[in-house]
Protein backbone atom coordinates (compact mmCIF):
# COMPACT_ATOMS: atom_id res chain seq x y z
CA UNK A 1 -18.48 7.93 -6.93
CA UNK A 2 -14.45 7.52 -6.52
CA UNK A 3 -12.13 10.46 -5.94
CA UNK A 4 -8.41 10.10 -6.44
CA UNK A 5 -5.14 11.29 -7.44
CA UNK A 6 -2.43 10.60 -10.14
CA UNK A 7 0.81 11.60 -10.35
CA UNK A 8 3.88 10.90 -12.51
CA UNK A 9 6.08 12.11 -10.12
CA UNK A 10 7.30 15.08 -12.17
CA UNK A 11 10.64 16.60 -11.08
CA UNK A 12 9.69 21.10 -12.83
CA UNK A 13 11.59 23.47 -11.55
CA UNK A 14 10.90 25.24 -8.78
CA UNK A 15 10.81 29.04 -9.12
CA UNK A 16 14.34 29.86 -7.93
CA UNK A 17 14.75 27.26 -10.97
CA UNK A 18 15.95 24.35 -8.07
CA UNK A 19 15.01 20.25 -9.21
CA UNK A 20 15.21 18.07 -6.57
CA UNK A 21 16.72 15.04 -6.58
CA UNK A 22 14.88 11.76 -7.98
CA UNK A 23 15.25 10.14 -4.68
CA UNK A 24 13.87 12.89 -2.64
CA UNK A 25 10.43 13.28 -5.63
CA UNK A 26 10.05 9.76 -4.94
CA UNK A 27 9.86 10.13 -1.18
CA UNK A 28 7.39 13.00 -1.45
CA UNK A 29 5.32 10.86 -3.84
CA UNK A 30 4.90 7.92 -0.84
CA UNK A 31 4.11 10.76 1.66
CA UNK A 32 1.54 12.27 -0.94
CA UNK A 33 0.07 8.47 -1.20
CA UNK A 34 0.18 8.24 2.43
CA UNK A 35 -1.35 11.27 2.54
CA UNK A 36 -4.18 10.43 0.27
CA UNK A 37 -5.22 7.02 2.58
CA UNK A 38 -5.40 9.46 5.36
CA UNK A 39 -7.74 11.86 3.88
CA UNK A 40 -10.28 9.13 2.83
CA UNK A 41 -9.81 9.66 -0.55
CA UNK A 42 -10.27 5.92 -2.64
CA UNK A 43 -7.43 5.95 -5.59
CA UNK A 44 -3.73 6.93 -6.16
CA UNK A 45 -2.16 6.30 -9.00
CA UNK A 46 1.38 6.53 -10.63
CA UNK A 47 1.97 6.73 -14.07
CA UNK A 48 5.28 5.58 -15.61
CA UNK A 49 7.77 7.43 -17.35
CA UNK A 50 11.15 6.87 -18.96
CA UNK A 51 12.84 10.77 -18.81
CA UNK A 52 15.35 12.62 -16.81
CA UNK A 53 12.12 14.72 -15.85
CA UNK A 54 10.38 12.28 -14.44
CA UNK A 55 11.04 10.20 -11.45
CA UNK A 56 8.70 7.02 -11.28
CA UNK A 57 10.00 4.96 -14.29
CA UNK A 58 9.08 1.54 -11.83
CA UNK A 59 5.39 2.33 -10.33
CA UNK A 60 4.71 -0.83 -9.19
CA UNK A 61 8.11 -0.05 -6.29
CA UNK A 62 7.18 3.21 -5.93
CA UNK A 63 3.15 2.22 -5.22
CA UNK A 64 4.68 -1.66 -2.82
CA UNK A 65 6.40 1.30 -0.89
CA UNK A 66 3.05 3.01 -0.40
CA UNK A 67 0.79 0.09 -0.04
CA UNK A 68 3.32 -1.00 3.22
CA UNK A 69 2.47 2.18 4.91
CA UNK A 70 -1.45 2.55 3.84
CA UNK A 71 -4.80 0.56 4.64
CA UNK A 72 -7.45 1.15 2.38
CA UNK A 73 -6.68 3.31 -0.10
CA UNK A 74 -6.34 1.50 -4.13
CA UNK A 75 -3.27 1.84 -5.68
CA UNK A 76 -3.14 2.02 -9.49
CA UNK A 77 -1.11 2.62 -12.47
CA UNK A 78 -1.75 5.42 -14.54
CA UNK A 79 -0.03 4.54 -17.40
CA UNK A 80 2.18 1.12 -17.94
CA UNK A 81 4.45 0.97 -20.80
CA UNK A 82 3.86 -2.66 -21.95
CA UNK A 83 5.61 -2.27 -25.30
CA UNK A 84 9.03 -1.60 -23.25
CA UNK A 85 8.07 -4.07 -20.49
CA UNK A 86 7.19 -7.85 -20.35
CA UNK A 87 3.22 -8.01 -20.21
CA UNK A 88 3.21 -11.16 -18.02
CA UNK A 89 6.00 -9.42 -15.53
CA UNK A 90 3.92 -5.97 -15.25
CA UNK A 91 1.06 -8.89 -14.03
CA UNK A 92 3.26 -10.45 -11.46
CA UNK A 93 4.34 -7.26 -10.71
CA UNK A 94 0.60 -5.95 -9.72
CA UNK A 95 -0.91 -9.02 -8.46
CA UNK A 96 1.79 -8.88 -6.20
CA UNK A 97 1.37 -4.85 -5.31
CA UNK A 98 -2.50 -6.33 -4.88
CA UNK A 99 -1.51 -8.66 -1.92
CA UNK A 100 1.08 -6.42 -0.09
């Protein structure tokens, strides 16, 4: 058996009603995938999104960012958008993920 994570980098309010910043979601989303290798666990993925909401509308540079600071955990998409997206780039663009 596997055990992961997924996230798609949602940016909800906080209680006091505070959103942080894209930038700063995205940099707690590479900590939590750092995180994850650390902890043993064998997946993290990303899914993408194309809202205000929602931070991680590239995965595949959000999960190249991870993948230079981790060792053995697998990084995945959760979702990919192919119907707003090139089919043959979101390839490239994972085969490449696959060798960093």
């Amino acid at each position: 058996m596997e055990t992961g994570i997924s996230t798609f980098a949602e940016r909800t309010p906080d209680a006091a009603g505070n959103t942080v910043s894209a930038g700063e979601r995205l940099r707690e989303v590479i900590a939590e995938g750092v995180l994850a290798d650390e902890l043993g666990l064998d997946v993290y993925a990303i899914g993408e999104h194309h809202r205000p909401d929602f931070a991680a509308s590239a995965p595949a540079l959000v999960l190249a960012a991870i993948a230079a600071r981790t060792s053995r955990i697998r990084l995945s998409s959760a979702v990919s958008v192919l119907s707003s997206d090139d089919p043959v780039r979101v390839f490239q663009s994972f085969s490449t993920l696959d060798l960093i």
